[in-house]
PDB file of N, CA and C in Angstrom:
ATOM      1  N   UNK A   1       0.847  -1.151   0.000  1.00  0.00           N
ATOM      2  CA  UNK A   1       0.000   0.000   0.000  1.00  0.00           C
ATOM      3  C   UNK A   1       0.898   1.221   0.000  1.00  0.00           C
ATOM      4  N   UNK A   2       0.556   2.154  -0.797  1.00  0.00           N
ATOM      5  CA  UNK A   2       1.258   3.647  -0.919  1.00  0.00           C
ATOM      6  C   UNK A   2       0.397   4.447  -0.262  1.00  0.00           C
ATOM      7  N   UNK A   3       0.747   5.963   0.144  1.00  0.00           N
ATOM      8  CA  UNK A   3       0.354   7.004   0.708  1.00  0.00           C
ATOM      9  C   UNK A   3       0.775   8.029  -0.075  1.00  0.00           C
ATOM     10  N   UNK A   4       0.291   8.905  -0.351  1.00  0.00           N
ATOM     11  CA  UNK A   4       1.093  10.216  -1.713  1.00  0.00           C
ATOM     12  C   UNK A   4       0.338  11.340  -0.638  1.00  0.00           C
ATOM     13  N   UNK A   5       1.495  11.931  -0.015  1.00  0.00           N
ATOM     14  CA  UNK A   5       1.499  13.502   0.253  1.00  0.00           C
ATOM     15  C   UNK A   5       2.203  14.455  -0.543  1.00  0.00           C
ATOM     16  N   UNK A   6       1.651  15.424  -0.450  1.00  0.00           N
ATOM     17  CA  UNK A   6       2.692  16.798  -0.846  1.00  0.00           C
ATOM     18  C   UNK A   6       4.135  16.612  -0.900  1.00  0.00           C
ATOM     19  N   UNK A   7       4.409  16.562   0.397  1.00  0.00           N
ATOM     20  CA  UNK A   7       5.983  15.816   0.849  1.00  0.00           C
ATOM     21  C   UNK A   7       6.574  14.433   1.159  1.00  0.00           C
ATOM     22  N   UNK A   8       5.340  14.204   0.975  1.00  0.00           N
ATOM     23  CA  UNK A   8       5.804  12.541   2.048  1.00  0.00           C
ATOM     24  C   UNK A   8       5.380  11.576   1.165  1.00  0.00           C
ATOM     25  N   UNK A   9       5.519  10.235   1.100  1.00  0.00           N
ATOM     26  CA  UNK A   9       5.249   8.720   0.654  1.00  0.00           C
ATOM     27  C   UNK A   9       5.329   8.358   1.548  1.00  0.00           C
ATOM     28  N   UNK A  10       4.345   7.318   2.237  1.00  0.00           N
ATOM     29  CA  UNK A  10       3.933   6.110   2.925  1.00  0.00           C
ATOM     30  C   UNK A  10       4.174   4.806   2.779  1.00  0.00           C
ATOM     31  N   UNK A  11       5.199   3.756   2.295  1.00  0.00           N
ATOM     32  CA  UNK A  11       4.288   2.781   1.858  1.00  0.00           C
ATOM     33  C   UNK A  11       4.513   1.675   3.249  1.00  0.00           C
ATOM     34  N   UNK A  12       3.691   0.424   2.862  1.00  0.00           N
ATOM     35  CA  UNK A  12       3.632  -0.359   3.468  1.00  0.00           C
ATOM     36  C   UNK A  12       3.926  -1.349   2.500  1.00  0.00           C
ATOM     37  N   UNK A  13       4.710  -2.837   3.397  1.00  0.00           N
ATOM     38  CA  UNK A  13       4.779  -3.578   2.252  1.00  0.00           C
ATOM     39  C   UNK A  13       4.677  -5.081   2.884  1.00  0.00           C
ATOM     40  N   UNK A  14       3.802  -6.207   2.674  1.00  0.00           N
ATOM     41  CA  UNK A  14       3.663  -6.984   3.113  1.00  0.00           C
ATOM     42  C   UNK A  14       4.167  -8.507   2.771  1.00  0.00           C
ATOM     43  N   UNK A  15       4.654  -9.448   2.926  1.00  0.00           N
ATOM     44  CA  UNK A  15       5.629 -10.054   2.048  1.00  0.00           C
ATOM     45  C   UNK A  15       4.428 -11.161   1.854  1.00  0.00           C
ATOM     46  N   UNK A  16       5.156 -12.042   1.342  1.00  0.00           N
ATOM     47  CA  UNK A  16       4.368 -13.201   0.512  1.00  0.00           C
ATOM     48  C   UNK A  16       3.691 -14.119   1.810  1.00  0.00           C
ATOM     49  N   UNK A  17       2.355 -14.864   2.201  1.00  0.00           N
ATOM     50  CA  UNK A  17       2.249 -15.705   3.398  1.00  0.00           C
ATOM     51  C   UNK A  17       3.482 -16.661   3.154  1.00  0.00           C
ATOM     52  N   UNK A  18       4.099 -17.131   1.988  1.00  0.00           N
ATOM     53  CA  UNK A  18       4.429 -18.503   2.278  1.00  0.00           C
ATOM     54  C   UNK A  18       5.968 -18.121   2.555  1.00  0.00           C
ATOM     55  N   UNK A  19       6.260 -17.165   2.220  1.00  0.00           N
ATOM     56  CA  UNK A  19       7.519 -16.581   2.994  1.00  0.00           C
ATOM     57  C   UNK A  19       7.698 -16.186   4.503  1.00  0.00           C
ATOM     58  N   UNK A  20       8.097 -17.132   5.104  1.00  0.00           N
ATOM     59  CA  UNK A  20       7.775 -15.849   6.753  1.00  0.00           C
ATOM     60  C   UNK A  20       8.701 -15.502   7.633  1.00  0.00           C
ATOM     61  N   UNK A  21       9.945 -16.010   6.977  1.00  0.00           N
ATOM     62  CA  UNK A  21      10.757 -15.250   7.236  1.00  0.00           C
ATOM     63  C   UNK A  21      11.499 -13.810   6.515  1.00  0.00           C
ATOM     64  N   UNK A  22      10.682 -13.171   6.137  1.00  0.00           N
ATOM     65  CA  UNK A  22      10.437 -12.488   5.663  1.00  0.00           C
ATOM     66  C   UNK A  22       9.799 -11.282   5.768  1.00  0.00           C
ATOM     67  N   UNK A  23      10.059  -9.897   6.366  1.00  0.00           N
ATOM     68  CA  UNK A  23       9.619  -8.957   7.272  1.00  0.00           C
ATOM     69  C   UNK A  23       8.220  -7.963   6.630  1.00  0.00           C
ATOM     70  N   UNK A  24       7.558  -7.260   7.238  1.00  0.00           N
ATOM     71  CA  UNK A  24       6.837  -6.482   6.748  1.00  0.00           C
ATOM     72  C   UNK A  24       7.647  -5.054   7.077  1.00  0.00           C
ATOM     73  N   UNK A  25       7.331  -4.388   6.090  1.00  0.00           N
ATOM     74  CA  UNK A  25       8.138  -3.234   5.820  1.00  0.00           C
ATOM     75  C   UNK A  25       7.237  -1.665   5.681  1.00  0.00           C
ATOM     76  N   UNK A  26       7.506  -0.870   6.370  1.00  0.00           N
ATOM     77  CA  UNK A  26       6.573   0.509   6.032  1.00  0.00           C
ATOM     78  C   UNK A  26       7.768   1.467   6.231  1.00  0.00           C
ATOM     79  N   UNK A  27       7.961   1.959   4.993  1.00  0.00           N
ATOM     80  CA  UNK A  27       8.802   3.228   4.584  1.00  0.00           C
ATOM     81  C   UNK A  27       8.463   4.376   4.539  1.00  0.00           C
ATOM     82  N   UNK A  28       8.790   5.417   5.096  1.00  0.00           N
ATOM     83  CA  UNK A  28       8.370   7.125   5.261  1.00  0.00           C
ATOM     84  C   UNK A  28       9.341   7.558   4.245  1.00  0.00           C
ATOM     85  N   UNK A  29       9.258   8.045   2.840  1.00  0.00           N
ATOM     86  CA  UNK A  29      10.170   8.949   1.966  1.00  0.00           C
ATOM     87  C   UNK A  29       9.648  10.712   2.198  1.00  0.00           C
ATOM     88  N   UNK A  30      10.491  11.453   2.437  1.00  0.00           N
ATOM     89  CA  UNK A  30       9.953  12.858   2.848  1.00  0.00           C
ATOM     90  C   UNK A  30      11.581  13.858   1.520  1.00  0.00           C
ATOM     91  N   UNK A  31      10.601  14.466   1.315  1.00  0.00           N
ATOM     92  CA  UNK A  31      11.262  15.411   0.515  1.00  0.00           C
ATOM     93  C   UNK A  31      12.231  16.380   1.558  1.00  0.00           C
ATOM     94  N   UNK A  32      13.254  16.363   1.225  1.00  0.00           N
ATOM     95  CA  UNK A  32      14.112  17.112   2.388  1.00  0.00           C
ATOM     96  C   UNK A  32      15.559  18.275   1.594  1.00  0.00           C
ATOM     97  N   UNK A  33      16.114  19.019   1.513  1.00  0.00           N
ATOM     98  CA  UNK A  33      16.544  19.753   0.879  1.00  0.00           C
ATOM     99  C   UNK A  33      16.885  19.784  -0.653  1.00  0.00           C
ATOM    100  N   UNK A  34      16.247  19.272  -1.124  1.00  0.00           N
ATOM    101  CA  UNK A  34      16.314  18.695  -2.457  1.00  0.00           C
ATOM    102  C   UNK A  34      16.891  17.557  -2.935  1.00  0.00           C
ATOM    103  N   UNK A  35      16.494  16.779  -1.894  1.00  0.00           N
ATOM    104  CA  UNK A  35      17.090  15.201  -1.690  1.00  0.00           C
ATOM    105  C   UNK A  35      15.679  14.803  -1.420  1.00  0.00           C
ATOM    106  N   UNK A  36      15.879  13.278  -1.028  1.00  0.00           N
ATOM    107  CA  UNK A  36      14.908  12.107  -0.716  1.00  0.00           C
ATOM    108  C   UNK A  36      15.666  11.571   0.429  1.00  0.00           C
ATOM    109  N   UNK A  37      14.550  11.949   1.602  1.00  0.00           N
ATOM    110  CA  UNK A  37      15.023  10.857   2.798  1.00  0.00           C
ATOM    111  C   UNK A  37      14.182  10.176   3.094  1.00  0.00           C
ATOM    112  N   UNK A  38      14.482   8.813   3.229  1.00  0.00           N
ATOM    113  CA  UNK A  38      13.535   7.465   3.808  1.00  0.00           C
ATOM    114  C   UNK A  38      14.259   6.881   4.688  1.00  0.00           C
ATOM    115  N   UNK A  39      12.903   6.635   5.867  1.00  0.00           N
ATOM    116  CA  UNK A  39      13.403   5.859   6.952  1.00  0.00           C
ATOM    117  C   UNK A  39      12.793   4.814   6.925  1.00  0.00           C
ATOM    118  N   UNK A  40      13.266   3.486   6.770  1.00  0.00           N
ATOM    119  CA  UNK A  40      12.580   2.034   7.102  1.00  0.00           C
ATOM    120  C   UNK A  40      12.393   1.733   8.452  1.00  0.00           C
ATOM    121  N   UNK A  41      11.048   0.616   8.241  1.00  0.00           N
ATOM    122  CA  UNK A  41      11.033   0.394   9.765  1.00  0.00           C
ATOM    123  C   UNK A  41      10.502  -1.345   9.106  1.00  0.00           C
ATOM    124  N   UNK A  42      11.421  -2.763   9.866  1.00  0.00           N
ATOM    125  CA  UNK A  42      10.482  -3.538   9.449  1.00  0.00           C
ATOM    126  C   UNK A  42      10.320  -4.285  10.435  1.00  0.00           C
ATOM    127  N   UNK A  43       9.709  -5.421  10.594  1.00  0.00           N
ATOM    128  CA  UNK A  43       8.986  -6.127  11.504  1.00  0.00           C
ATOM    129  C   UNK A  43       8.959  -7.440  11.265  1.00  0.00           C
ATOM    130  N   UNK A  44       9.469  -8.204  12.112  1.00  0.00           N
ATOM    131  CA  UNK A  44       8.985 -10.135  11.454  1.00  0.00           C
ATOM    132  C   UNK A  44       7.986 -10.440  12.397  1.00  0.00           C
ATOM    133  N   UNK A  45       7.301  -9.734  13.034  1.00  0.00           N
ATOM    134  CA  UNK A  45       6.582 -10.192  14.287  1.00  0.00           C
ATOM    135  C   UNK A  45       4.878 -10.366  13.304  1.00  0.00           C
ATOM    136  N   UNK A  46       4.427 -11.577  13.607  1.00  0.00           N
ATOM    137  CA  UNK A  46       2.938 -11.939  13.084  1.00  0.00           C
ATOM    138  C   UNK A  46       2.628 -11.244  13.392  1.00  0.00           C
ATOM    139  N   UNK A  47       1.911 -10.023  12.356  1.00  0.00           N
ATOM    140  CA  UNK A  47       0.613  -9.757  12.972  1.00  0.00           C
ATOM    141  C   UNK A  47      -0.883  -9.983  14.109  1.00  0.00           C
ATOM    142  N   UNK A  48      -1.259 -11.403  13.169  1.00  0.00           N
ATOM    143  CA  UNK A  48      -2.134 -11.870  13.942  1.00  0.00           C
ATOM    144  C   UNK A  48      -2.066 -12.188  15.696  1.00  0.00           C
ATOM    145  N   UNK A  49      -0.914 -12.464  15.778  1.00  0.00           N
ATOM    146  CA  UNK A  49      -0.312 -12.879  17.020  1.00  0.00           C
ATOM    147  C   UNK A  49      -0.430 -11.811  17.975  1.00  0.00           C
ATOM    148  N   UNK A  50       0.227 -10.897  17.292  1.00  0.00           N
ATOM    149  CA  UNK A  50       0.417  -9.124  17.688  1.00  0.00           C
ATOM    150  C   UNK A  50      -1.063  -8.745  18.223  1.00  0.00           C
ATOM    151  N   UNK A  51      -2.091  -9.204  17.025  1.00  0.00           N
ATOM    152  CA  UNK A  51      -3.710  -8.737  17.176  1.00  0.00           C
ATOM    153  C   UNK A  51      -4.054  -9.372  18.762  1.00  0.00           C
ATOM    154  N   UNK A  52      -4.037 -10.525  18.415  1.00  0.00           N
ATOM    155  CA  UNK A  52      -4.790 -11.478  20.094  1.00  0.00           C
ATOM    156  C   UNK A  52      -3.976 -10.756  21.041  1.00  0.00           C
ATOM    157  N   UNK A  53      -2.740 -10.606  21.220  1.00  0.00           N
ATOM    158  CA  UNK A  53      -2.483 -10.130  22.272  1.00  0.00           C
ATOM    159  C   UNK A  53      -2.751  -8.847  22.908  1.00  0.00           C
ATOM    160  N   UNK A  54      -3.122  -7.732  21.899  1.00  0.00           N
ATOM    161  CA  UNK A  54      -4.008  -6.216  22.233  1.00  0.00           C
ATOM    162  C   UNK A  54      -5.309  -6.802  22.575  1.00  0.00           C
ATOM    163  N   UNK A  55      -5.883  -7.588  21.665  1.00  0.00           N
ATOM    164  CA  UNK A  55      -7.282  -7.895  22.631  1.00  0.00           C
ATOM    165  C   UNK A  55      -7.348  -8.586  23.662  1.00  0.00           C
ATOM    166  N   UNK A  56      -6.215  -9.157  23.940  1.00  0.00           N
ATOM    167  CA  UNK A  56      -5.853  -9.936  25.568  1.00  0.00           C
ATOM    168  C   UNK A  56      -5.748  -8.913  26.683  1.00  0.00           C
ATOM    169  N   UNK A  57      -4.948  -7.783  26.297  1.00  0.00           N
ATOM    170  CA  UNK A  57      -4.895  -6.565  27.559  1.00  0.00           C
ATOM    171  C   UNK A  57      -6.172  -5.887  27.365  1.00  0.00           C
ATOM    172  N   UNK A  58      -6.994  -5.628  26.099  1.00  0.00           N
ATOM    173  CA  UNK A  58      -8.017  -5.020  26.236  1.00  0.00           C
ATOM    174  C   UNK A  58      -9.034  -5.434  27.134  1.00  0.00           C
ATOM    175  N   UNK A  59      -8.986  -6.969  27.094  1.00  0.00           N
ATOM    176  CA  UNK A  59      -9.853  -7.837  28.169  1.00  0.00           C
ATOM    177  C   UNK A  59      -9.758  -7.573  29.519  1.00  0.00           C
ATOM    178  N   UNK A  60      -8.403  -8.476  29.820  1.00  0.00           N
ATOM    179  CA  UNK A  60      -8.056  -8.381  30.700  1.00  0.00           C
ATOM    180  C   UNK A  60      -7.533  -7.472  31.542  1.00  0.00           C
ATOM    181  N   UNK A  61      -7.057  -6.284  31.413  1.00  0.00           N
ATOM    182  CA  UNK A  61      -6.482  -5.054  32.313  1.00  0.00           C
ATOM    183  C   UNK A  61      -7.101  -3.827  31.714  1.00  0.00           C
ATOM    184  N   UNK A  62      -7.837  -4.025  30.761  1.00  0.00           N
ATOM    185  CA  UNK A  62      -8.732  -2.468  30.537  1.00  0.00           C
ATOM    186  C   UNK A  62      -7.922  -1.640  29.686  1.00  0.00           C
ATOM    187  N   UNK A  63      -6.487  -2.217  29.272  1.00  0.00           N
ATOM    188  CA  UNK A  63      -5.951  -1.008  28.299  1.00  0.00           C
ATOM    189  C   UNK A  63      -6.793  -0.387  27.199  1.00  0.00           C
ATOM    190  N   UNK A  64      -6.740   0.691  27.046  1.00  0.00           N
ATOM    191  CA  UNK A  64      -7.472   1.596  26.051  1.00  0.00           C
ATOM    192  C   UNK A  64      -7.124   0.952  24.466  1.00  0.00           C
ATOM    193  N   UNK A  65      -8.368   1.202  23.937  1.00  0.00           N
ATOM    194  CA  UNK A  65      -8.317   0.565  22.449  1.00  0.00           C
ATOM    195  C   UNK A  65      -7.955   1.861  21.668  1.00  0.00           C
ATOM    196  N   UNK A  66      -6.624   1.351  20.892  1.00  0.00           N
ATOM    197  CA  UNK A  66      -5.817   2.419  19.942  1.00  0.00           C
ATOM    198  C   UNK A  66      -7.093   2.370  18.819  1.00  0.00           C
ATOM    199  N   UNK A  67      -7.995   2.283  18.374  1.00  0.00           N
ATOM    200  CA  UNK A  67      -8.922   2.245  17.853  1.00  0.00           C
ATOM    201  C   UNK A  67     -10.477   2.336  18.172  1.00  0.00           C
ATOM    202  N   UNK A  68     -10.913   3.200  18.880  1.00  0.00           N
ATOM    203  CA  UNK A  68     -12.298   2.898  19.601  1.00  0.00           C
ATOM    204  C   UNK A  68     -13.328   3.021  17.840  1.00  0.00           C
ATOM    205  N   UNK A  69     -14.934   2.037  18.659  1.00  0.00           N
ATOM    206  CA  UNK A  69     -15.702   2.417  17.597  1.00  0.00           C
ATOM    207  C   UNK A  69     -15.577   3.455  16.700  1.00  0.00           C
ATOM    208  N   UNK A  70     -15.565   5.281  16.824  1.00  0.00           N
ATOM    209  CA  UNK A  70     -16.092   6.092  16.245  1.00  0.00           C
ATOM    210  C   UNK A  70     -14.822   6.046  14.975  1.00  0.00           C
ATOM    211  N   UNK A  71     -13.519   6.353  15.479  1.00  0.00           N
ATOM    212  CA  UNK A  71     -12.243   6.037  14.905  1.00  0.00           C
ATOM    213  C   UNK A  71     -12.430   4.897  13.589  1.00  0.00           C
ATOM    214  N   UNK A  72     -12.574   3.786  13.778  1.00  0.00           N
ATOM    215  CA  UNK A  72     -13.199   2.932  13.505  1.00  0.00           C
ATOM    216  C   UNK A  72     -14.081   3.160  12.005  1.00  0.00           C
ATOM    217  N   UNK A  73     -15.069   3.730  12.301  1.00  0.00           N
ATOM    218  CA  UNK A  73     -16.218   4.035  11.565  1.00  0.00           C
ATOM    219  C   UNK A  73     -15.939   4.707  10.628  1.00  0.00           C
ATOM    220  N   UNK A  74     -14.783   6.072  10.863  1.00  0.00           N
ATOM    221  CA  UNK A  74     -14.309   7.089  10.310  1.00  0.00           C
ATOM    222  C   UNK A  74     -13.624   6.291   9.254  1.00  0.00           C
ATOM    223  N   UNK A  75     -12.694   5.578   9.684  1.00  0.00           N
ATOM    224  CA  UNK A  75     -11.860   4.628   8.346  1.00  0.00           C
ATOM    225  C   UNK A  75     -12.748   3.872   7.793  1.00  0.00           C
ATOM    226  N   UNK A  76     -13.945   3.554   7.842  1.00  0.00           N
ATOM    227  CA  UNK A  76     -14.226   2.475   7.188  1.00  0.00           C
ATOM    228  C   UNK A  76     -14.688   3.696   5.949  1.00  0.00           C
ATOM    229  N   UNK A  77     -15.636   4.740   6.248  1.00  0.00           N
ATOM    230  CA  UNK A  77     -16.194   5.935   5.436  1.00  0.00           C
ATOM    231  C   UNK A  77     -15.077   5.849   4.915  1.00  0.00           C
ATOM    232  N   UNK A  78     -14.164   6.485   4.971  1.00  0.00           N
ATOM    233  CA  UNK A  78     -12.398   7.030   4.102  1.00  0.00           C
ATOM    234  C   UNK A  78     -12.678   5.866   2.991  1.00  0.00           C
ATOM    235  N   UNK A  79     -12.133   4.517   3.987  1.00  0.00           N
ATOM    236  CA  UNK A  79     -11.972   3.171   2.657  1.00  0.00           C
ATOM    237  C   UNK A  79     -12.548   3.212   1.564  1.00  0.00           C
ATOM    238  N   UNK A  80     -14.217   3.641   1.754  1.00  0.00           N
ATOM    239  CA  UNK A  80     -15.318   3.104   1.084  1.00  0.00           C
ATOM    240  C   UNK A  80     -15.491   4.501   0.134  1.00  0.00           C
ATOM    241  N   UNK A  81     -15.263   5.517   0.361  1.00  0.00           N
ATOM    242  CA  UNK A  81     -15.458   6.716  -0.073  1.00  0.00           C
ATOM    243  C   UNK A  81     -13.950   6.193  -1.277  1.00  0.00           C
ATOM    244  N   UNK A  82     -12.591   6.166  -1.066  1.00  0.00           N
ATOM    245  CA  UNK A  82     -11.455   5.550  -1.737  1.00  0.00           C
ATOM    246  C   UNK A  82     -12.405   4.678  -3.046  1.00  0.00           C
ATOM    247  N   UNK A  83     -12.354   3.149  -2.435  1.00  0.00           N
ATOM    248  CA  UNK A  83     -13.265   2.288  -3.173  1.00  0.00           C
ATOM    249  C   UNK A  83     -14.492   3.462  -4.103  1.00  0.00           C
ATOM    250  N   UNK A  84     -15.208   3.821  -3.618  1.00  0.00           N
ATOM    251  CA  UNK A  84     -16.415   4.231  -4.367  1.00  0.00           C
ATOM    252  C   UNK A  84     -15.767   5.202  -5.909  1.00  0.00           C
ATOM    253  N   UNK A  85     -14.873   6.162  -5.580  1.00  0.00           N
ATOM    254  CA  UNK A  85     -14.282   6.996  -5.901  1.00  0.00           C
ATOM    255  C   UNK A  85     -12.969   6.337  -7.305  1.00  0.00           C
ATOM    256  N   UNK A  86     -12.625   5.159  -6.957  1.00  0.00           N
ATOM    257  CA  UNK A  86     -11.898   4.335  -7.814  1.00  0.00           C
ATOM    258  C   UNK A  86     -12.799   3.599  -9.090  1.00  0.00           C
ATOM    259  N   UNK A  87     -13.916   3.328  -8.156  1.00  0.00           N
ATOM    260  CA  UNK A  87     -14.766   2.979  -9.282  1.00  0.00           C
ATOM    261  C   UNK A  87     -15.341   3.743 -10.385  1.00  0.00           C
ATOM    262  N   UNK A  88     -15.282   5.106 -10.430  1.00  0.00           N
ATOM    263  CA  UNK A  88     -16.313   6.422 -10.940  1.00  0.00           C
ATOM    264  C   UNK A  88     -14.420   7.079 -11.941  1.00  0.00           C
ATOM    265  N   UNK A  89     -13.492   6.832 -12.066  1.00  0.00           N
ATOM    266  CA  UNK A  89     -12.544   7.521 -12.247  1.00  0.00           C
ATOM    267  C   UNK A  89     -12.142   8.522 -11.840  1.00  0.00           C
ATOM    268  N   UNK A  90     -12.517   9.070 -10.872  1.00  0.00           N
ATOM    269  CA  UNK A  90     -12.292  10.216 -10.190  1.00  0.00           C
ATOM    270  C   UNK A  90     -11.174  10.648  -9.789  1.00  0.00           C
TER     271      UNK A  90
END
Protein backbone atom coordinates (compact mmCIF):
# COMPACT_ATOMS: atom_id res chain seq x y z
CA UNK A 1 0.00 0.00 0.00
CA UNK A 2 1.26 3.65 -0.92
CA UNK A 3 0.35 7.00 0.71
CA UNK A 4 1.09 10.22 -1.71
CA UNK A 5 1.50 13.50 0.25
CA UNK A 6 2.69 16.80 -0.85
CA UNK A 7 5.98 15.82 0.85
CA UNK A 8 5.80 12.54 2.05
CA UNK A 9 5.25 8.72 0.65
CA UNK A 10 3.93 6.11 2.93
CA UNK A 11 4.29 2.78 1.86
CA UNK A 12 3.63 -0.36 3.47
CA UNK A 13 4.78 -3.58 2.25
CA UNK A 14 3.66 -6.98 3.11
CA UNK A 15 5.63 -10.05 2.05
CA UNK A 16 4.37 -13.20 0.51
CA UNK A 17 2.25 -15.70 3.40
CA UNK A 18 4.43 -18.50 2.28
CA UNK A 19 7.52 -16.58 2.99
CA UNK A 20 7.77 -15.85 6.75
CA UNK A 21 10.76 -15.25 7.24
CA UNK A 22 10.44 -12.49 5.66
CA UNK A 23 9.62 -8.96 7.27
CA UNK A 24 6.84 -6.48 6.75
CA UNK A 25 8.14 -3.23 5.82
CA UNK A 26 6.57 0.51 6.03
CA UNK A 27 8.80 3.23 4.58
CA UNK A 28 8.37 7.12 5.26
CA UNK A 29 10.17 8.95 1.97
CA UNK A 30 9.95 12.86 2.85
CA UNK A 31 11.26 15.41 0.51
CA UNK A 32 14.11 17.11 2.39
CA UNK A 33 16.54 19.75 0.88
CA UNK A 34 16.31 18.69 -2.46
CA UNK A 35 17.09 15.20 -1.69
CA UNK A 36 14.91 12.11 -0.72
CA UNK A 37 15.02 10.86 2.80
CA UNK A 38 13.53 7.47 3.81
CA UNK A 39 13.40 5.86 6.95
CA UNK A 40 12.58 2.03 7.10
CA UNK A 41 11.03 0.39 9.77
CA UNK A 42 10.48 -3.54 9.45
CA UNK A 43 8.99 -6.13 11.50
CA UNK A 44 8.99 -10.14 11.45
CA UNK A 45 6.58 -10.19 14.29
CA UNK A 46 2.94 -11.94 13.08
CA UNK A 47 0.61 -9.76 12.97
CA UNK A 48 -2.13 -11.87 13.94
CA UNK A 49 -0.31 -12.88 17.02
CA UNK A 50 0.42 -9.12 17.69
CA UNK A 51 -3.71 -8.74 17.18
CA UNK A 52 -4.79 -11.48 20.09
CA UNK A 53 -2.48 -10.13 22.27
CA UNK A 54 -4.01 -6.22 22.23
CA UNK A 55 -7.28 -7.89 22.63
CA UNK A 56 -5.85 -9.94 25.57
CA UNK A 57 -4.90 -6.57 27.56
CA UNK A 58 -8.02 -5.02 26.24
CA UNK A 59 -9.85 -7.84 28.17
CA UNK A 60 -8.06 -8.38 30.70
CA UNK A 61 -6.48 -5.05 32.31
CA UNK A 62 -8.73 -2.47 30.54
CA UNK A 63 -5.95 -1.01 28.30
CA UNK A 64 -7.47 1.60 26.05
CA UNK A 65 -8.32 0.56 22.45
CA UNK A 66 -5.82 2.42 19.94
CA UNK A 67 -8.92 2.24 17.85
CA UNK A 68 -12.30 2.90 19.60
CA UNK A 69 -15.70 2.42 17.60
CA UNK A 70 -16.09 6.09 16.24
CA UNK A 71 -12.24 6.04 14.90
CA UNK A 72 -13.20 2.93 13.51
CA UNK A 73 -16.22 4.04 11.56
CA UNK A 74 -14.31 7.09 10.31
CA UNK A 75 -11.86 4.63 8.35
CA UNK A 76 -14.23 2.47 7.19
CA UNK A 77 -16.19 5.94 5.44
CA UNK A 78 -12.40 7.03 4.10
CA UNK A 79 -11.97 3.17 2.66
CA UNK A 80 -15.32 3.10 1.08
CA UNK A 81 -15.46 6.72 -0.07
CA UNK A 82 -11.45 5.55 -1.74
CA UNK A 83 -13.27 2.29 -3.17
CA UNK A 84 -16.41 4.23 -4.37
CA UNK A 85 -14.28 7.00 -5.90
CA UNK A 86 -11.90 4.33 -7.81
CA UNK A 87 -14.77 2.98 -9.28
CA UNK A 88 -16.31 6.42 -10.94
CA UNK A 89 -12.54 7.52 -12.25
CA UNK A 90 -12.29 10.22 -10.19
Amino acid sequence: MAFYFAEEVHTLTFPSPWLKQSPTVYEVSRAKDGARAAELFESYEERLCARARALSRLVVSGTECRTPPAQARLDMDVLTQMFLKSRTGE
